[in-house]
N, C-alpha and C. Protein backbone atom coordinates (compact mmCIF):
# COMPACT_ATOMS: atom_id res chain seq x y z
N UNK A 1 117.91 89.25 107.52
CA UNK A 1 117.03 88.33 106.86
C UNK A 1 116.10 87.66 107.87
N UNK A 2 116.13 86.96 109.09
CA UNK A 2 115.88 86.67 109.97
C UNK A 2 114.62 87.57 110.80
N UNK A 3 114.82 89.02 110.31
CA UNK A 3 113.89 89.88 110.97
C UNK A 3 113.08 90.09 109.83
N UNK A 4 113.34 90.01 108.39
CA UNK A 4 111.96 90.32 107.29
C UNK A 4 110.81 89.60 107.62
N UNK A 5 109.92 90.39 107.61
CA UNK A 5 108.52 89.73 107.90
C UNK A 5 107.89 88.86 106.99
N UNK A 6 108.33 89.21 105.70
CA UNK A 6 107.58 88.52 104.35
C UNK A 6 108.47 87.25 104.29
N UNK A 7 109.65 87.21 104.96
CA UNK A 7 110.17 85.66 104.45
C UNK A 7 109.76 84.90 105.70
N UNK A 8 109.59 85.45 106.97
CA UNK A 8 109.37 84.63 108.01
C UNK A 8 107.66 84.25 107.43
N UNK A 9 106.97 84.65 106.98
CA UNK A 9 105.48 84.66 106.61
C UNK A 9 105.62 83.75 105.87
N UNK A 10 106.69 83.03 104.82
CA UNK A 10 106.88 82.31 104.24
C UNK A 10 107.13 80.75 104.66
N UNK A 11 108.07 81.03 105.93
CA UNK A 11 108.18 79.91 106.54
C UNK A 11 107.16 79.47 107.27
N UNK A 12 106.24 80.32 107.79
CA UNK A 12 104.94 79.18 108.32
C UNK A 12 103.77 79.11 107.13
N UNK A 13 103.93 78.83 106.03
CA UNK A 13 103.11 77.92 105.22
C UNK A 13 103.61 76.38 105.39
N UNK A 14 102.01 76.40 105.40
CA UNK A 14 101.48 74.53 105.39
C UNK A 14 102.94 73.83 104.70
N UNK A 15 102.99 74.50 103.32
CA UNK A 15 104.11 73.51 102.14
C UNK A 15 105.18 73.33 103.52
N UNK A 16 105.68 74.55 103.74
CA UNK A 16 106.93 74.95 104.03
C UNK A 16 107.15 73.90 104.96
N UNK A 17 106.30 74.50 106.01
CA UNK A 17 106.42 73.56 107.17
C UNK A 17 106.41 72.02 107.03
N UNK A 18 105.62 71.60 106.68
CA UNK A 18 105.92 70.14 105.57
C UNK A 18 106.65 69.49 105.47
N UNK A 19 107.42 70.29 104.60
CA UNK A 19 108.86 69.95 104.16
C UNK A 19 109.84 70.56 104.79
N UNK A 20 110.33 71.49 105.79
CA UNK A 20 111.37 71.73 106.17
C UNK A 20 111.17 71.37 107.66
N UNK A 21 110.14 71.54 108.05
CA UNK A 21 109.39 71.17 109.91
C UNK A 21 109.26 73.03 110.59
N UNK A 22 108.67 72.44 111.90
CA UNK A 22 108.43 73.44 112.60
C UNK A 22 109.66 74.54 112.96
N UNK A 23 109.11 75.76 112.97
CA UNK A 23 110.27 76.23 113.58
C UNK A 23 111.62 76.44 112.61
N UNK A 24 111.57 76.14 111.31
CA UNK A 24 112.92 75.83 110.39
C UNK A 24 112.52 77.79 109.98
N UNK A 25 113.75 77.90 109.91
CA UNK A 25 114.19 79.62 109.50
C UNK A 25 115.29 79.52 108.61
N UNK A 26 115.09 80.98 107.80
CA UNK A 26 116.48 80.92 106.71
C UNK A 26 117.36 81.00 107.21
N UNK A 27 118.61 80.23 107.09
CA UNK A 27 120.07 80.05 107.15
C UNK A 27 120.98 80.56 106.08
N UNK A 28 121.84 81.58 106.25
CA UNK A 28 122.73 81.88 105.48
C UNK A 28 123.98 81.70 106.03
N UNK A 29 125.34 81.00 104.97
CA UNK A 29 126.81 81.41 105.74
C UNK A 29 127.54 81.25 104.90
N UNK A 30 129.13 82.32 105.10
CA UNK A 30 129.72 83.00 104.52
C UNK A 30 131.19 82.56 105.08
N UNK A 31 131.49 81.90 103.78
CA UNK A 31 132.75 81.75 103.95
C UNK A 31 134.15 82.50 103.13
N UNK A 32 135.24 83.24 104.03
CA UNK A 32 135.69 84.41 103.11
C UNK A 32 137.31 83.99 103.21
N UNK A 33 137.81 84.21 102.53
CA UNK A 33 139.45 83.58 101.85
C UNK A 33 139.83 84.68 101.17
N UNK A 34 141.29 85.03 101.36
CA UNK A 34 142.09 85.69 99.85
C UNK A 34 142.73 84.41 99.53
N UNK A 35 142.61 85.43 98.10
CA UNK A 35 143.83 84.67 97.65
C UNK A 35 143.62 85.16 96.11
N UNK A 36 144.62 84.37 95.00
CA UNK A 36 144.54 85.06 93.27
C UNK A 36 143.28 83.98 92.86
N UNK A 37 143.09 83.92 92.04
CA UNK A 37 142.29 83.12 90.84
C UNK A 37 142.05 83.50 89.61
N UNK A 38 142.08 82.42 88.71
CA UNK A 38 142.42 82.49 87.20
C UNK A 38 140.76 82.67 86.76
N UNK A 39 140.42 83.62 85.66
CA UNK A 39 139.36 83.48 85.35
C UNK A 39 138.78 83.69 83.80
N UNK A 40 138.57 82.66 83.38
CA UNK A 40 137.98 82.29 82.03
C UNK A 40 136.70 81.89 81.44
N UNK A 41 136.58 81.58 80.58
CA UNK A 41 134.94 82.02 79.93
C UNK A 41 134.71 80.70 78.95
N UNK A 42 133.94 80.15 79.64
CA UNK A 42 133.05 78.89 79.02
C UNK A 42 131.82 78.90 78.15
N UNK A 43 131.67 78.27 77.01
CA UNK A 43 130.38 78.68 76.88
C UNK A 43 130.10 78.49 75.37
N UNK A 44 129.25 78.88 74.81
CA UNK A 44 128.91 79.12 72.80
C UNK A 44 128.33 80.61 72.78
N UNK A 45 128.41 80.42 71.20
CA UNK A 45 127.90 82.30 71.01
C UNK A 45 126.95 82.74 71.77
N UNK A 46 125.68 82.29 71.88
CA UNK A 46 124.58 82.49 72.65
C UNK A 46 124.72 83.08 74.36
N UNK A 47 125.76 82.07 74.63
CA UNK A 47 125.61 81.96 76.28
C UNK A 47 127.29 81.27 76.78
N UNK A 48 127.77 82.85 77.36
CA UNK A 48 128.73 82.79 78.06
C UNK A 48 128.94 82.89 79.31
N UNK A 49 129.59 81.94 79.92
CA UNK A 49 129.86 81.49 81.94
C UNK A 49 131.44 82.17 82.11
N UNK A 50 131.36 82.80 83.16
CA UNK A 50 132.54 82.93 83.79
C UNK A 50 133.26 81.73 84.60
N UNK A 51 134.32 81.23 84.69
CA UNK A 51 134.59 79.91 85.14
C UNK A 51 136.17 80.06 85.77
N UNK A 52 136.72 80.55 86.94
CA UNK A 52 137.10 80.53 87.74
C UNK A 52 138.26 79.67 88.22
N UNK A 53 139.60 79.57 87.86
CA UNK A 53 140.39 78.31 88.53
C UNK A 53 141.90 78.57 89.43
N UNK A 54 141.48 78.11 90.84
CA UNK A 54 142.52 78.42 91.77
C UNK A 54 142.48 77.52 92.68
N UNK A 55 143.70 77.17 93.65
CA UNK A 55 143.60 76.31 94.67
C UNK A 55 142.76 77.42 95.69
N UNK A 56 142.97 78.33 95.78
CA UNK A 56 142.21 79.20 96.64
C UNK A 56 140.73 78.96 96.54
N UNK A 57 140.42 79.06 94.93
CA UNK A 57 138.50 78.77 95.22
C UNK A 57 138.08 77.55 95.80
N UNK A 58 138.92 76.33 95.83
CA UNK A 58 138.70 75.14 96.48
C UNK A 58 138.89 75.29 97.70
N UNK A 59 139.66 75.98 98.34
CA UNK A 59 139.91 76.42 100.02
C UNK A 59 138.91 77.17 100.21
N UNK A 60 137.90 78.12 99.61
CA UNK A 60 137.33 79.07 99.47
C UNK A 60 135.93 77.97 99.91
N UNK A 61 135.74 77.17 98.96
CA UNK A 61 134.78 75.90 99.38
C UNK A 61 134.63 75.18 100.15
N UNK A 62 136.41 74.70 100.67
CA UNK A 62 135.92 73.56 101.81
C UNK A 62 135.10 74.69 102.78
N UNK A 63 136.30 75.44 103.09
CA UNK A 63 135.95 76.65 103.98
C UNK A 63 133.97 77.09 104.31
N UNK A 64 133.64 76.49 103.53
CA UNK A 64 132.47 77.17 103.12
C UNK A 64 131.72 75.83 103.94
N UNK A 65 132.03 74.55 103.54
CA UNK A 65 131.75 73.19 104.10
C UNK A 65 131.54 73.55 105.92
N UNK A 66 132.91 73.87 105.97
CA UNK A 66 133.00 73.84 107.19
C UNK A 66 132.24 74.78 108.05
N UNK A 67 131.47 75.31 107.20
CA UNK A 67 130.85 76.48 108.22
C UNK A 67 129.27 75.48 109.19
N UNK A 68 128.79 74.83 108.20
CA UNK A 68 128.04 73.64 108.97
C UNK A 68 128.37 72.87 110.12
N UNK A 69 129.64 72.30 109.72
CA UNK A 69 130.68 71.13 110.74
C UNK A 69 130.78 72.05 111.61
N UNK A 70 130.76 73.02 111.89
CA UNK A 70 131.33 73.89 113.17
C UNK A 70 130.02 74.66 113.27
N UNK A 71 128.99 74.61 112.77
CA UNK A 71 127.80 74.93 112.97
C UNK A 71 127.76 76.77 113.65
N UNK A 72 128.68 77.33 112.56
CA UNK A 72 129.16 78.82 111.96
C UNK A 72 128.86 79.34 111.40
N UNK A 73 127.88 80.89 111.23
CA UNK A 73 127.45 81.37 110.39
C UNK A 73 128.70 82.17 109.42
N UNK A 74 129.61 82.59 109.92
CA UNK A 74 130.69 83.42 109.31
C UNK A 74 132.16 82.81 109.48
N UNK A 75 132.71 82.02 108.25
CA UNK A 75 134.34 81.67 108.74
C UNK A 75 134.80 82.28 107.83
N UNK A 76 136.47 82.88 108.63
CA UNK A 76 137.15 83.52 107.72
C UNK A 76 138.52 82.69 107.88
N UNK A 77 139.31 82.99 106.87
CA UNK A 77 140.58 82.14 106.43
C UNK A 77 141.51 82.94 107.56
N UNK A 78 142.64 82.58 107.86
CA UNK A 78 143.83 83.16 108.23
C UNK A 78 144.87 84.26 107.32
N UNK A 79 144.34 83.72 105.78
CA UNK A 79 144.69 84.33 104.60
C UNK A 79 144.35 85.86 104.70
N UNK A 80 143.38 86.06 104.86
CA UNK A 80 142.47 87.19 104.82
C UNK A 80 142.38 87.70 106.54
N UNK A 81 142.56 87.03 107.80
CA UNK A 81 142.48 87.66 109.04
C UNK A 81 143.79 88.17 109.23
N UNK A 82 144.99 87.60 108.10
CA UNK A 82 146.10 88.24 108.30
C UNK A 82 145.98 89.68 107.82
N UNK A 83 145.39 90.61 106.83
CA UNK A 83 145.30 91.37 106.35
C UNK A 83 144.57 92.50 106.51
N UNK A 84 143.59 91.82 107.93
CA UNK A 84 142.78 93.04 108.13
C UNK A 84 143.28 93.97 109.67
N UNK A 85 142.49 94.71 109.55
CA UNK A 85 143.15 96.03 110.87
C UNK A 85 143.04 95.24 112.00
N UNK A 86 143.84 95.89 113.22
CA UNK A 86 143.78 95.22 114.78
C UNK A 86 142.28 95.22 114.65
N UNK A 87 141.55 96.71 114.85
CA UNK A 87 140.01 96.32 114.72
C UNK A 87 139.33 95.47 114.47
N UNK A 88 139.11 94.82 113.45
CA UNK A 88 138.49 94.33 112.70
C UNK A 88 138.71 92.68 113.48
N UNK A 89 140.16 92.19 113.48
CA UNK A 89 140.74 91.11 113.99
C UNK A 89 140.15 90.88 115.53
N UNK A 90 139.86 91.75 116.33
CA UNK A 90 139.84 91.86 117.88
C UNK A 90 138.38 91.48 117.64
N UNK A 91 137.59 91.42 116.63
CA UNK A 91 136.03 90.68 116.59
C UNK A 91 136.02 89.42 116.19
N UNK A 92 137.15 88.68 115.86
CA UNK A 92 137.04 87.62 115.37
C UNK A 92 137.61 86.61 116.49
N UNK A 93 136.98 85.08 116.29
CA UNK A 93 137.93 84.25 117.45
C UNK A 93 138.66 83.10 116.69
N UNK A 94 139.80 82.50 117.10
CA UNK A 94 139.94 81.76 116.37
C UNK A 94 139.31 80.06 116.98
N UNK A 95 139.09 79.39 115.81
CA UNK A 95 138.41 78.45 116.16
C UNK A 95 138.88 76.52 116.28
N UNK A 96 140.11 76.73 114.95
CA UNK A 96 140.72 75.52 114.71
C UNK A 96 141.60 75.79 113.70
N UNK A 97 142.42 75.05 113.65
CA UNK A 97 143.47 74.84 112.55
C UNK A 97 143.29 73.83 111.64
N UNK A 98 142.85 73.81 110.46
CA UNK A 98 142.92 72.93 109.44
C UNK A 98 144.36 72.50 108.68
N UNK A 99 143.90 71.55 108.10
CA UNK A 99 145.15 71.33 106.76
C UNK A 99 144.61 70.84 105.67
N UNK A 100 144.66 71.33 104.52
CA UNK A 100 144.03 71.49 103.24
C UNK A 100 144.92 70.35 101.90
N UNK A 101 144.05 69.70 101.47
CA UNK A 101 145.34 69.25 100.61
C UNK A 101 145.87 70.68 99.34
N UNK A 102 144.68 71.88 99.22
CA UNK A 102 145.07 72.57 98.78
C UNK A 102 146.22 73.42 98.86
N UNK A 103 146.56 73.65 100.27
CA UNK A 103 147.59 74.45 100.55
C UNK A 103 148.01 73.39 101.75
N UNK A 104 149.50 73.28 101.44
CA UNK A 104 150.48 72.68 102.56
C UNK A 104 150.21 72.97 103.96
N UNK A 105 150.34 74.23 103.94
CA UNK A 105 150.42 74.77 105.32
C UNK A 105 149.21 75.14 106.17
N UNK A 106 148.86 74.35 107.62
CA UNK A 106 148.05 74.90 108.40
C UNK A 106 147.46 75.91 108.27
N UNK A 107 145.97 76.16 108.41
CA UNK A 107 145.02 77.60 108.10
C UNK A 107 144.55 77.33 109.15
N UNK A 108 144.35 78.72 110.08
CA UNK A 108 143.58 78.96 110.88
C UNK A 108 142.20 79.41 110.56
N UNK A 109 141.71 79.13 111.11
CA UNK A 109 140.05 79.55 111.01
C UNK A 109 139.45 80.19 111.85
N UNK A 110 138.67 81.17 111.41
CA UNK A 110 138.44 81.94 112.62
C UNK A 110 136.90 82.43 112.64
N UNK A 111 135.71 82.82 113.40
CA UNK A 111 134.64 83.11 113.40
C UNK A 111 134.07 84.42 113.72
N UNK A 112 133.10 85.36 113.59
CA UNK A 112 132.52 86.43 114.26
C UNK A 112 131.36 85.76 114.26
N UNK A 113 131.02 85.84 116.00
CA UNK A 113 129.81 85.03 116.94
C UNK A 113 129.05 85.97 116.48
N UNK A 114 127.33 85.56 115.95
CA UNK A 114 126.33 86.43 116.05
C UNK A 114 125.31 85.84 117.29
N UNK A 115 124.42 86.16 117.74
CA UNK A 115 123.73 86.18 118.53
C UNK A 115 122.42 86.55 117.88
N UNK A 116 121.34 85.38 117.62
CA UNK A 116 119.91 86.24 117.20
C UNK A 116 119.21 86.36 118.27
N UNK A 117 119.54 86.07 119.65
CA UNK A 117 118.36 86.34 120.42
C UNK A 117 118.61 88.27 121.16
N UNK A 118 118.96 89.00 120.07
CA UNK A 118 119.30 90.29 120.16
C UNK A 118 119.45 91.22 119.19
């Protein structure tokens, strides 16, 4: 995203710049958890929502919070770094240990560093 030309073309308009300042670029981040969740359907005849309920999607959120506070483009749960291959794990670092009122027990948190000046 960072390398599309048409959104960076976007960010130096007058508006843009304006309102977000010099130099401001799109930010995306991704925060990733297992876990189960319940999922049900809100809504009237017309117009139906999918609507979602687990302590996990709330861990799924702070998680998501925290990617700012730690100023992280990518955090992953301990939930989910438990489950993936040595591979996959040997790219990740860990970063801090939380405690959730969602879940009792300590979560590690963990990051894959990107680098845009490459």
């Amino acid at each position: 995203m960072r390398r599309a030309a048409h959104i960076n073309q976007f960010y130096k308009r007058p508006e843009i710049v304006h309102k977000f300042g010099q130099g401001s670029r799109p930010h995306l981040t991704f925060a990733l958890h297992m876990g189960w969740t319940i999922e049900g359907t809100i809504g009237s005849e017309s117009k139906i929502d999918a609507c979602y309920l687990s302590p996990h999607m709330q861990a799924s959120y702070k998680l998501q919070e925290l990617c700012d506070f730690f100023d992280q483009q990518i955090l992953v749960s301990e939930s989910l770094y438990s489950m993936m291959s040595l591979k996959a794990r040997n790219t990740l670092r860990k970063i801090d240990v939380v405690v959730m009122k969602e879940h009792k027990e300590p979560l590690g948190i963990y990051t894959y560093d990107l680098s845009f000046s490459s």
